[in-house]
Protein backbone atom coordinates (compact mmCIF):
# COMPACT_ATOMS: atom_id res chain seq x y z
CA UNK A 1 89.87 13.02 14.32
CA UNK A 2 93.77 12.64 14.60
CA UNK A 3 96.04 15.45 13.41
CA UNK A 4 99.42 14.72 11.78
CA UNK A 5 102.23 14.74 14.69
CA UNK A 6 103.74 18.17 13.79
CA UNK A 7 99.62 20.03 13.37
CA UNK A 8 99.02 18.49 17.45
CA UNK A 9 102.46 20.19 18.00
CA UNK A 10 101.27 23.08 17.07
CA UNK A 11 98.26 22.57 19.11
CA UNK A 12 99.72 22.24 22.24
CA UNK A 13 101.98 25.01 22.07
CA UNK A 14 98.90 27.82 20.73
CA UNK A 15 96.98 26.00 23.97
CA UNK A 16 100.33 26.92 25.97
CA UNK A 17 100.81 30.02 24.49
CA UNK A 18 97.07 31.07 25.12
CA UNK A 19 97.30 30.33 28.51
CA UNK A 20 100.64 32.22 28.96
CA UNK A 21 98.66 35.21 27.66
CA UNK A 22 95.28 34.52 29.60
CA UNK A 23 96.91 34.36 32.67
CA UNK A 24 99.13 37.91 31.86
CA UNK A 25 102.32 36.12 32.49
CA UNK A 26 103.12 36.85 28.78
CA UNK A 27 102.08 40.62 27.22
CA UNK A 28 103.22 39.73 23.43
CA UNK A 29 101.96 36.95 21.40
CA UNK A 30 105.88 36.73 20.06
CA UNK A 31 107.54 35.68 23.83
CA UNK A 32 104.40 33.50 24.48
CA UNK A 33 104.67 31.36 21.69
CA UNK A 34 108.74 31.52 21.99
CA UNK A 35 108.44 30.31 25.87
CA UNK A 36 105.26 27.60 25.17
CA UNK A 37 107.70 25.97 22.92
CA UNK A 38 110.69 26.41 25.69
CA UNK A 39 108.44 24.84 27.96
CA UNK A 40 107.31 21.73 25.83
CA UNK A 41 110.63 21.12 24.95
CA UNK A 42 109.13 21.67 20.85
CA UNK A 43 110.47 23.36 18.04
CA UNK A 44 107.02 24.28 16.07
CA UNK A 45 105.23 27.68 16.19
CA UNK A 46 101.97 28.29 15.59
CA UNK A 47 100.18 31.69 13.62
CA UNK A 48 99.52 34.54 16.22
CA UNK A 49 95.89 33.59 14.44
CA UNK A 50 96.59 30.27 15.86
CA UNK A 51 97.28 31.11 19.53
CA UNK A 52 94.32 33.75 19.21
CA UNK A 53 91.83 30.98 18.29
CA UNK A 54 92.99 28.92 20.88
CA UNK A 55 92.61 32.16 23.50
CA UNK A 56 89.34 32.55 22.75
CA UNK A 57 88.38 29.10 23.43
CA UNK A 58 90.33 29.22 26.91
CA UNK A 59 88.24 32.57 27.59
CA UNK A 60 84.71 30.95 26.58
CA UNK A 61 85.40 28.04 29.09
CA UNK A 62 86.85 29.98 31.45
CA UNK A 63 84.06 32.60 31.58
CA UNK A 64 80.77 31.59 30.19
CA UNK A 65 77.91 33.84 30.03
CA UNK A 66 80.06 36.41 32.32
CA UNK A 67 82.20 37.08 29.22
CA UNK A 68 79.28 38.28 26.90
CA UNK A 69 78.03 40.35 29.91
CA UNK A 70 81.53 41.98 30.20
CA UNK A 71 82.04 42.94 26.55
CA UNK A 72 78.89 44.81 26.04
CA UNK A 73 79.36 46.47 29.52
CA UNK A 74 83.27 47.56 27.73
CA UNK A 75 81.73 48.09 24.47
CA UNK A 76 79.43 50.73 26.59
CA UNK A 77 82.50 52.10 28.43
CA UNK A 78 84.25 53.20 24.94
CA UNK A 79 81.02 54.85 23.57
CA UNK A 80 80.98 57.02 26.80
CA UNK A 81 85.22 57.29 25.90
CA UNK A 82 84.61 57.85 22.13
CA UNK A 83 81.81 60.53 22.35
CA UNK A 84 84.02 62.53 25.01
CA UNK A 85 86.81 62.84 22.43
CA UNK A 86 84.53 63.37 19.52
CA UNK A 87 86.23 66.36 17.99
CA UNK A 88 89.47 63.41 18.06
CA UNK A 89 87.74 61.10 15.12
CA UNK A 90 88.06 58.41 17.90
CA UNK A 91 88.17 54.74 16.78
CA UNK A 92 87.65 51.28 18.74
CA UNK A 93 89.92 48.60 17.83
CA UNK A 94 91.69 45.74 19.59
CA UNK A 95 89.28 42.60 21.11
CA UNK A 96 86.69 44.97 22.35
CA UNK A 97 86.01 45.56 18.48
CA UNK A 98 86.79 42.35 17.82
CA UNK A 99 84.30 40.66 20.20
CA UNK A 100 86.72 38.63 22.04
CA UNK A 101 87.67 40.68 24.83
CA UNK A 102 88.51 38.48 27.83
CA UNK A 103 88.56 39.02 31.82
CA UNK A 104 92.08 40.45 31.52
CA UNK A 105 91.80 42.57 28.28
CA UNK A 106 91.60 46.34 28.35
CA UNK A 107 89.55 48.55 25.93
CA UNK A 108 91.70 50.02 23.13
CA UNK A 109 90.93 53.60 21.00
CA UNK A 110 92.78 55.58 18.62
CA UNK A 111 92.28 59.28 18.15
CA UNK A 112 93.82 61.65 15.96
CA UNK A 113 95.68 65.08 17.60
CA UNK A 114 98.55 67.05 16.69
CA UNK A 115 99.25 67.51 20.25
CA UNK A 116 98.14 64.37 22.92
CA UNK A 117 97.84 66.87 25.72
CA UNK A 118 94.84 68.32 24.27
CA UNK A 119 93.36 64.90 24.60
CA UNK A 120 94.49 64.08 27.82
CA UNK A 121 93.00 67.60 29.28
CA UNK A 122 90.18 66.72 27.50
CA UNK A 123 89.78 63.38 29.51
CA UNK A 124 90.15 65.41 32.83
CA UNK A 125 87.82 67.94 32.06
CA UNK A 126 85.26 65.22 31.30
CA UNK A 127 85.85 63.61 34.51
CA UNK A 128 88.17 60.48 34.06
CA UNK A 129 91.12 59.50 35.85
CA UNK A 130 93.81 59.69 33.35
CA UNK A 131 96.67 57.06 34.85
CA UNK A 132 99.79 57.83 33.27
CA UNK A 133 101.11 58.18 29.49
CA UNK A 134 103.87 57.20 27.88
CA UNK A 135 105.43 56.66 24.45
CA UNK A 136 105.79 52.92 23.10
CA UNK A 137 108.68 52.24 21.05
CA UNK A 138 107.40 49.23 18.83
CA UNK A 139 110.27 49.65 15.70
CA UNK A 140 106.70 49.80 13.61
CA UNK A 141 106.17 53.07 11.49
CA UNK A 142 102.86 53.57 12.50
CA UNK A 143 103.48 53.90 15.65
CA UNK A 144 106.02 57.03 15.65
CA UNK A 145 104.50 59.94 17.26
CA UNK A 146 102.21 58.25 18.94
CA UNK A 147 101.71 58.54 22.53
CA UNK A 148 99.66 56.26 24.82
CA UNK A 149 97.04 57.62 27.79
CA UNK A 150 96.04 55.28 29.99
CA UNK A 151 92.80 55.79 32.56
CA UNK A 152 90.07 54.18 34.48
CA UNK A 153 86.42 53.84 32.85
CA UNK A 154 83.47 54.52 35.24
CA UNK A 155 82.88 50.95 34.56
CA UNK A 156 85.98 49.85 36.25
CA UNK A 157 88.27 49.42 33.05
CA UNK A 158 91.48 50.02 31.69
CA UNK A 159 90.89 52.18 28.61
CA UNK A 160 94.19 52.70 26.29
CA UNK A 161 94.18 55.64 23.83
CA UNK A 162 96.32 56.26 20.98
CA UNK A 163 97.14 59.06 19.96
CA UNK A 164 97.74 59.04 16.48
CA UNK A 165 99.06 62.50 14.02
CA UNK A 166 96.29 62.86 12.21
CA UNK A 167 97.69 62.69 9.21
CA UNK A 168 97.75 58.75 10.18
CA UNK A 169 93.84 58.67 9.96
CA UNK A 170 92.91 56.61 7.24
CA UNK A 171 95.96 54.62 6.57
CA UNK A 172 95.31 51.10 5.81
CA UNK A 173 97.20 48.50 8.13
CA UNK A 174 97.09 45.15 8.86
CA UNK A 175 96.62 43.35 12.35
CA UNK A 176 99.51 41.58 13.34
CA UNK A 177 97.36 38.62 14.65
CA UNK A 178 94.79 38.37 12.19
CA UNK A 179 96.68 39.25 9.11
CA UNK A 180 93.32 41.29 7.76
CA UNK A 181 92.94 45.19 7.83
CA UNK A 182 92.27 47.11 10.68
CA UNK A 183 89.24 48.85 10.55
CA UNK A 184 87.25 49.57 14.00
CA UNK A 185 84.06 51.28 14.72
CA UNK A 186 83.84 55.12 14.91
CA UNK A 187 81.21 56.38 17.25
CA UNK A 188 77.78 55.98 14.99
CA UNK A 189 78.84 52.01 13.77
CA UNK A 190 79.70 51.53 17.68
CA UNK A 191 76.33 53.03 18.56
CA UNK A 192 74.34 50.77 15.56
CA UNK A 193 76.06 47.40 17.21
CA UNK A 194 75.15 48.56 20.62
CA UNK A 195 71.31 48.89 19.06
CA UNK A 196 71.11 45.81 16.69
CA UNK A 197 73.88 42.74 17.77
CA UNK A 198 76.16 43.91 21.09
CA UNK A 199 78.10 40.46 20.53
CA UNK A 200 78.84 40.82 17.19
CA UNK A 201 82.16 40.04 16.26
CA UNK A 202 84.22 41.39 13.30
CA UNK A 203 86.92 38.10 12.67
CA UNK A 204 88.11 37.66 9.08
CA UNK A 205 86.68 34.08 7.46
């Protein structure tokens, strides 16, 4: 099948873009699609769905069967997270939830304090190795007030935590890659996927 000239464009700067991302030498879908085109001298970008399509592909052949094998051993590591911080209304989101996690990804959680030191004594008391944390300044409104805790799973993961007001829980938004809403797993839908389909992934059609 041949693609019109501008749609293989595209192509080849998501493929660039995802590898830019793969390979950590980009963070932020944004600067990876921005130096992909830089670098093949093209003026087209693709979606941030685009790119993530094309990163999940790159995983899968990268990977294989190692990759399933690593996302339910991280989907185990934020259960263990999530039913520490309980009391926090904790939520998985990010590619763990979404069921592409890759070698390189890092398990992401929101909770809901009024103060993120009560979390992060929390995490110490129950044993992990709390990095650092540090506030994020994204220019999104969600994110004011939020801080960011960063520690080391059992399992030999990066685990990031949000710390969200809790006045934020429940607030609709959309993912900036997807376009759909964000909506996670709390502990007991985590738990059920564990149980019934530990691959399962939750993409929008």
């Amino acid at each position: 099948m041949r693609f019109p000239r501008r749609d293989e464009a595209r192509l080849k700067v998501a493929r660039e873009a995802a590898l830019l991302l793969y390979t950590s030498q980009e963070k932020e879908y944004k600067q990876a699609k921005m130096k992909a085109a830089r670098t093949l001298r093209l003026k087209v970008y693709p979606s941030n769905r685009e790119v993530a399509e094309e990163l999940d592909r790159l995983a899968e052949e990268m990977e294989g069967k190692a990759r399933a094998d690593r996302l339910i051993k991280m989907r185990k590591e934020a259960l263990r997270v999530m039913e520490a911080l309980r009391e926090f209304n904790p939520i998985l989101i990010g590619s763990v939830w979404r069921g592409t996690a890759h070698r390189n990804s890092d398990v992401d959680i929101e909770v809901y304090a009024e103060d993120p030191k009560v979390v992060a004594e929390k995490l110490r008391k129950k044993g992990f190795k709390v990095l650092r944390s540090e506030r994020k300044s994204t220019g999104r409104d969600e994110d004011e007030g939020s801080l960011h805790i960063y520690l080391w799973s059992e399992g030999g993961f990066e685990v990031e935590l949000t710390v969200r007001p809790p006045e934020m829980q429940g607030k609709r938004r959309r993912c900036e890659v997807y376009g759909d809403y964000i909506v996670g797993l709390d502990v007991e839908r985590l738990r059920k996927v564990l149980e019934e389909d530990p691959l399962r992934r939750f993409l929008p059609k």
